[in-house]
Protein backbone atom coordinates (compact mmCIF):
# COMPACT_ATOMS: atom_id res chain seq x y z
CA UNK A 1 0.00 0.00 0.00
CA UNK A 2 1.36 3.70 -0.75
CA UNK A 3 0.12 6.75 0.69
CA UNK A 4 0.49 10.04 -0.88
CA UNK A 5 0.08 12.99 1.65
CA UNK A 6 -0.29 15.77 1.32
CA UNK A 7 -0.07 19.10 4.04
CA UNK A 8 -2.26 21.56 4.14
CA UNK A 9 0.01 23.70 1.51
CA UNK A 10 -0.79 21.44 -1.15
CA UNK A 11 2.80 19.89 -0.60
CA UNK A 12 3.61 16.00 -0.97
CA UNK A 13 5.02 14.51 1.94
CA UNK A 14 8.31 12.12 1.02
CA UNK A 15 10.80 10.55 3.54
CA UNK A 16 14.62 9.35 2.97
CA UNK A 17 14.82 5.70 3.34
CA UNK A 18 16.89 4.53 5.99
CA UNK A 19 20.57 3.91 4.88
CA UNK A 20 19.92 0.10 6.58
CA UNK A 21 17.10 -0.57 4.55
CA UNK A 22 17.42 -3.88 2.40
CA UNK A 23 15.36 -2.72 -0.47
CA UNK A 24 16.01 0.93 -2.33
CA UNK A 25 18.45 1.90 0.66
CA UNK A 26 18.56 5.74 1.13
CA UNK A 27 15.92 6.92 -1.57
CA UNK A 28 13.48 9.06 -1.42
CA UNK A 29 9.54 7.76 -1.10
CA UNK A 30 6.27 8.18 -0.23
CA UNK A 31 4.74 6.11 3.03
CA UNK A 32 4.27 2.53 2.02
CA UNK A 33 4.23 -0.78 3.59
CA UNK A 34 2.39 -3.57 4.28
CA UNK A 35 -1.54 -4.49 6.14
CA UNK A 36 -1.16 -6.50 8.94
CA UNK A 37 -3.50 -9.86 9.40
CA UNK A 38 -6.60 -8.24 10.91
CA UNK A 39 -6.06 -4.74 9.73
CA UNK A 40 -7.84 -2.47 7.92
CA UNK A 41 -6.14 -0.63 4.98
CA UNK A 42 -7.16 2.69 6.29
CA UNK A 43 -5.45 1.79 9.64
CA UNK A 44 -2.08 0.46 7.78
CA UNK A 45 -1.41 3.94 6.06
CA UNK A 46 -2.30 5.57 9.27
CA UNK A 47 0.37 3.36 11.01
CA UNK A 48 2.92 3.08 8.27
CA UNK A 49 2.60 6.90 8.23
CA UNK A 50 3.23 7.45 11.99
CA UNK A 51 6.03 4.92 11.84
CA UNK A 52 8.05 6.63 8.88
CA UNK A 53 7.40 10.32 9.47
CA UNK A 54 5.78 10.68 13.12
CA UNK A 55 2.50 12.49 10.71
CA UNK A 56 -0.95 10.54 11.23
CA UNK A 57 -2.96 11.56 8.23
CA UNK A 58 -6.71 11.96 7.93
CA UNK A 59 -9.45 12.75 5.11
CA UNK A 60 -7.71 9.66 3.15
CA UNK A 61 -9.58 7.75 -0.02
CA UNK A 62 -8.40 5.18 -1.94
CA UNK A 63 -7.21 5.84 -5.57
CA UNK A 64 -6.53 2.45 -6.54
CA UNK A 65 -6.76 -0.60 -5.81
CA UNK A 66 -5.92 -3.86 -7.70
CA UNK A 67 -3.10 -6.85 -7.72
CA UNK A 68 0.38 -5.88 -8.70
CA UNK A 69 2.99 -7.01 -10.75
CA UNK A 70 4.27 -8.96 -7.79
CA UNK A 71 0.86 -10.74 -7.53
CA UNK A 72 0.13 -8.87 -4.19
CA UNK A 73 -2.82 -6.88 -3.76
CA UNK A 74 -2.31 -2.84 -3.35
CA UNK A 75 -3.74 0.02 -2.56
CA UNK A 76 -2.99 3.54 -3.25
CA UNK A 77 -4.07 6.46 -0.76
CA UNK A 78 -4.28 10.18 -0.79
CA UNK A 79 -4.98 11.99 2.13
């Protein structure tokens, strides 16, 4: 699932990967991550959010959703 935020400027909230990071190490990207068993999508961005950039967003829809070339299902938020 990806989030794109945005602030109240209009602007697009981003973070810098951690250096440690297996995949993409040190890039720049919007929230993203995975739902946990039991979890709502809505709740997952929320989370994923808080964990990468200490922001909880709010007035989020979903975009998109399908199955991705990885076979996985996705969603895509903006909020």
């Amino acid at each position: 699932m990806i989030g794109v935020i945005f602030d109240k400027e209009g602007r697009v909230l981003v973070h810098k990967r951690a250096q440690t990071k297996e995949v993409n190490p040190g890039d720049i990207d919007h929230v993203c991550g995975g739902v946990k068993s039991g979890e709502k999508p809505e709740e997952a961005i929320i989370r994923e959010s808080d964990e990468e950039t200490t922001i909880k967003p709010h007035n989020l829809r979903v975009v998109f959703q399908g199955v991705n070339a990885y076979n996985r299902y996705r969603y895509l938020f903006v909020g």
